[in-house]
Protein backbone atom coordinates (compact mmCIF):
# COMPACT_ATOMS: atom_id res chain seq x y z
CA UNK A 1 -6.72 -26.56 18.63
CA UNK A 2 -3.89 -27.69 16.43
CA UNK A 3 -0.30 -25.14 15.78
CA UNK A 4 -1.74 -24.91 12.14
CA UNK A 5 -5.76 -24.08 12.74
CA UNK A 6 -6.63 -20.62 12.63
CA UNK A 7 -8.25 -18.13 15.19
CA UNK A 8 -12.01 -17.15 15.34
CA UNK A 9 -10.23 -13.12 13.45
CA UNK A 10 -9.12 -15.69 11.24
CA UNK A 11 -12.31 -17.76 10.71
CA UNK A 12 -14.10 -14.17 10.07
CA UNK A 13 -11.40 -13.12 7.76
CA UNK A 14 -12.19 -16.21 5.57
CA UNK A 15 -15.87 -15.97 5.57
CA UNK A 16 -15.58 -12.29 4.52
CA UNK A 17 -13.08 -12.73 1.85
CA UNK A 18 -14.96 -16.04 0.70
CA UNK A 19 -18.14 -13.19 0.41
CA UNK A 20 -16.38 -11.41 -1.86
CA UNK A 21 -14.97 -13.61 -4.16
CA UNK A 22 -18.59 -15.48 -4.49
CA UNK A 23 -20.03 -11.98 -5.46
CA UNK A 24 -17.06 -11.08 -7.83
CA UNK A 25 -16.99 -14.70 -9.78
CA UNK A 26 -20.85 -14.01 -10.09
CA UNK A 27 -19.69 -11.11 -12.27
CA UNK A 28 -16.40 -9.76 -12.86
CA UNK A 29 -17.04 -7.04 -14.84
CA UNK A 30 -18.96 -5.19 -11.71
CA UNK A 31 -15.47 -5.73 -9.83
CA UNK A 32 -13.62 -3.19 -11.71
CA UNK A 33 -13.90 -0.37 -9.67
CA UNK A 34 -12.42 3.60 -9.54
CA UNK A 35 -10.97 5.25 -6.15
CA UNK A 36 -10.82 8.84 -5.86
CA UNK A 37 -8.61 10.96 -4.03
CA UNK A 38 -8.07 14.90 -3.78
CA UNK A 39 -6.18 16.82 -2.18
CA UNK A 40 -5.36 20.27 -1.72
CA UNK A 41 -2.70 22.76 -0.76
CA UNK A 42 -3.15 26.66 0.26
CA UNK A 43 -1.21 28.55 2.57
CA UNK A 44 2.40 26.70 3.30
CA UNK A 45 2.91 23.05 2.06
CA UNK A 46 0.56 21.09 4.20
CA UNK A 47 -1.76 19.11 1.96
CA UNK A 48 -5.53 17.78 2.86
CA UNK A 49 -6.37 14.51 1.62
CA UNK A 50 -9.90 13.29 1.72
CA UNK A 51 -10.98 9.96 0.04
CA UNK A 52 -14.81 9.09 1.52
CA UNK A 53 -15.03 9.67 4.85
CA UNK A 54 -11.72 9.65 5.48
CA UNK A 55 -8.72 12.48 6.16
CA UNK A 56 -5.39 12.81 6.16
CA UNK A 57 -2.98 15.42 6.48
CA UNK A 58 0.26 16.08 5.17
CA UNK A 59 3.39 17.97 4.84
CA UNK A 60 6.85 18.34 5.08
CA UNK A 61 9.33 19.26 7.61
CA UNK A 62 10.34 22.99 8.71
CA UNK A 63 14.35 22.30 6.30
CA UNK A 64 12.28 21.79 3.53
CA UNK A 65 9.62 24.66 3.76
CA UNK A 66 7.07 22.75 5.39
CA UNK A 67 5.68 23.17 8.89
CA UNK A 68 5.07 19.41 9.95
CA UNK A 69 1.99 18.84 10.28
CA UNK A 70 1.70 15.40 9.07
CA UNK A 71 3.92 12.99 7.73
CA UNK A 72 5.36 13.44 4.43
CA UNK A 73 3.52 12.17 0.92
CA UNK A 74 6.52 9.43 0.68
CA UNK A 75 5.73 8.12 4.43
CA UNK A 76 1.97 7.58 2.94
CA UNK A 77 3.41 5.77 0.25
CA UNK A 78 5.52 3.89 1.68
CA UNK A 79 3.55 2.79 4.79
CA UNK A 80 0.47 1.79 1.56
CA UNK A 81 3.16 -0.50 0.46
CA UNK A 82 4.33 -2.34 3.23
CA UNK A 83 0.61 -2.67 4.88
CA UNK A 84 -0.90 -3.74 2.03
CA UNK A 85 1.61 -6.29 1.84
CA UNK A 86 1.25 -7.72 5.08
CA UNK A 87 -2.22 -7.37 5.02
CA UNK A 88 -2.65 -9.26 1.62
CA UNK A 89 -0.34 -12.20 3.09
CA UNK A 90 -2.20 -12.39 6.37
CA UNK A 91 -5.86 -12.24 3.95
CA UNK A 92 -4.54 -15.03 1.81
CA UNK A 93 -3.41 -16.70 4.59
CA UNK A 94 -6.79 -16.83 6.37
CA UNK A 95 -8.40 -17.82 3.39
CA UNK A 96 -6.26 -20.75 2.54
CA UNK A 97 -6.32 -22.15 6.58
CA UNK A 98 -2.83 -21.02 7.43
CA UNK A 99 -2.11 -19.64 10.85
CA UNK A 100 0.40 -16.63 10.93
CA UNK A 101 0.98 -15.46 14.03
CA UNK A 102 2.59 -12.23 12.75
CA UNK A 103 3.58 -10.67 9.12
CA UNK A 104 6.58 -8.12 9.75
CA UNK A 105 7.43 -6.11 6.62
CA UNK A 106 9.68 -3.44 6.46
CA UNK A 107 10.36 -1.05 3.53
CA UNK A 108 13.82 0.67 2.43
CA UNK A 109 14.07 2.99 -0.31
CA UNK A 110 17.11 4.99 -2.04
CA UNK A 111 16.52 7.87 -3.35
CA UNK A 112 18.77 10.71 -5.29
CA UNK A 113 17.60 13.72 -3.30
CA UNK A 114 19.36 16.05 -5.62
CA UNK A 115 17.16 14.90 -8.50
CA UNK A 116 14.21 16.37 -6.37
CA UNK A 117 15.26 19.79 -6.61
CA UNK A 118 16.40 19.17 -10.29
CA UNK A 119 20.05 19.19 -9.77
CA UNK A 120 22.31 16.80 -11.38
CA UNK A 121 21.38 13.82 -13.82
CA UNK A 122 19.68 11.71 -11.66
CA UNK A 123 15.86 10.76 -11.45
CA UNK A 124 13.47 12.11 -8.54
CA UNK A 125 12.10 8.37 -8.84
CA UNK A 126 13.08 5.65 -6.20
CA UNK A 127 16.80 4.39 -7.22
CA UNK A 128 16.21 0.84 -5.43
CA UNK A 129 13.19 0.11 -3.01
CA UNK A 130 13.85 -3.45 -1.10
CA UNK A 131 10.65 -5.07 1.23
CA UNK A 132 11.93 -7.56 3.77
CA UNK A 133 9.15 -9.91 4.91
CA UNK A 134 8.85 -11.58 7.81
CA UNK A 135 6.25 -14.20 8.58
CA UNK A 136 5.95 -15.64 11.98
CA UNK A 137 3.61 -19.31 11.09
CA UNK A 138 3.80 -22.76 12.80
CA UNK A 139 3.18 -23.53 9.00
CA UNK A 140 6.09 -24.48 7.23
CA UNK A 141 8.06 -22.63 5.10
CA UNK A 142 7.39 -23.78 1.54
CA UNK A 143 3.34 -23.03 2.47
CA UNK A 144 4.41 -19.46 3.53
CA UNK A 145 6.57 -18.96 0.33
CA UNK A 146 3.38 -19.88 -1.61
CA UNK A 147 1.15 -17.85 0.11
CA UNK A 148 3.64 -14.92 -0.11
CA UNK A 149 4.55 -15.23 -3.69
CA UNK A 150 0.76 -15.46 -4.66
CA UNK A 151 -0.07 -13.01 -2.54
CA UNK A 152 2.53 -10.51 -3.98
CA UNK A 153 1.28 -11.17 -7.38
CA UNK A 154 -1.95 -10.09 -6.20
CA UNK A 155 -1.18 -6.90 -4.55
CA UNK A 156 -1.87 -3.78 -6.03
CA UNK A 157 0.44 -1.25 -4.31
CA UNK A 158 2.98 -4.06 -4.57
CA UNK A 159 2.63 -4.18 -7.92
CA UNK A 160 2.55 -0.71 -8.49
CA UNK A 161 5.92 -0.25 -6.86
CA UNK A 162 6.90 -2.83 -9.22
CA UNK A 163 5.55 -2.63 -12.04
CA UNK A 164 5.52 0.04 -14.84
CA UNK A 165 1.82 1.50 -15.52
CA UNK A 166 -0.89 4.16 -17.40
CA UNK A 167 -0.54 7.11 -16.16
CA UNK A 168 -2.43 10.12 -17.33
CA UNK A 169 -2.50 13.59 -15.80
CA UNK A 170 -4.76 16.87 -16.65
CA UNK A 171 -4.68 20.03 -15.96
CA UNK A 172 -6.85 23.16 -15.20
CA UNK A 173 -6.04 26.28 -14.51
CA UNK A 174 -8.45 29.01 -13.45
CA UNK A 175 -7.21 32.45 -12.87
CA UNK A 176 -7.07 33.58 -9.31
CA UNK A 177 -9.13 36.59 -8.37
């Protein structure tokens, strides 16, 4: 086996995603798809999250009100960017042949906390969010820019870090008993 040919996780991760891009050229219309996700707070500040078959829990910690039970809503969203990332660049990878032995990404955002509490001028929103990426490849680097770059332009919480997007909200309110 060469430095640059990829493992048998590899060789499955390329079959799987060549799957899915057969069935979604065959129609891409059907690949538009909707995710849900609910969530719900009672007593305190911890929040349940369900999305399928899946749970999550969380909160915030005791100097904010919260009790701890779970990380905070910002860890979530943060730890959705960065895997994501390094998932879509190890995906893309395996699809286009190129080994990486490790993708390292690591998150740091700035935030005005006083904009939380609505104190000040300042925006609750991120001020600056910056990803470092690390790719560990006997491939060289120019083929991991590429596959980096067009794997950023294909990932979705990437992209919705990034870029500005529809958002709509309702609400309901139904009186408590």
């Amino acid at each position: 086996m060469s430095d640059l040919a990829i493992d048998t996780r590899d060789e499955r991760i390329r079959a799987a995603q060549t799957a899915v891009i057969a069935r979604m050229s065959a129609d891409l219309g059907a690949a538009r798809s909707t995710i849900v996700t609910s969530g719900r707070v009672e007593e305190g500040l911890t929040c349940s999250v369900a999305q399928g078959k899946f749970r999550a829990t969380l909160d915030l910690g005791p100097g904010m009100g919260g009790d701890a039970a779970g990380p905070s809503p910002g860890f979530h969203a943060r730890a959705a960017i960065v895997g994501c990332v390094a998932i879509a660049i190890k995906m893309l990878a395996a699809r286009e042949g190129v080994r990486l032995e490790a993708v390292d990404v690591v998150i740091e955002t700035d935030f005005d906390d006083a904009a939380l509490m609505e104190l000040g001028t300042g925006s609750a929103a991120p001020v600056e969010t910056r990803l470092q990426i690390a790719v560990q490849s006997p491939a060289s680097p120019g083929v991991v820019q590429q596959i980096v770059d067009r794997a950023l332009a294909a990932d979705p919480w990437f992209l919705a870090l990034r870029d500005p997007q529809i958002v709509k909200t309702a609400l309901s309110v139904q009186r408590a008993p």
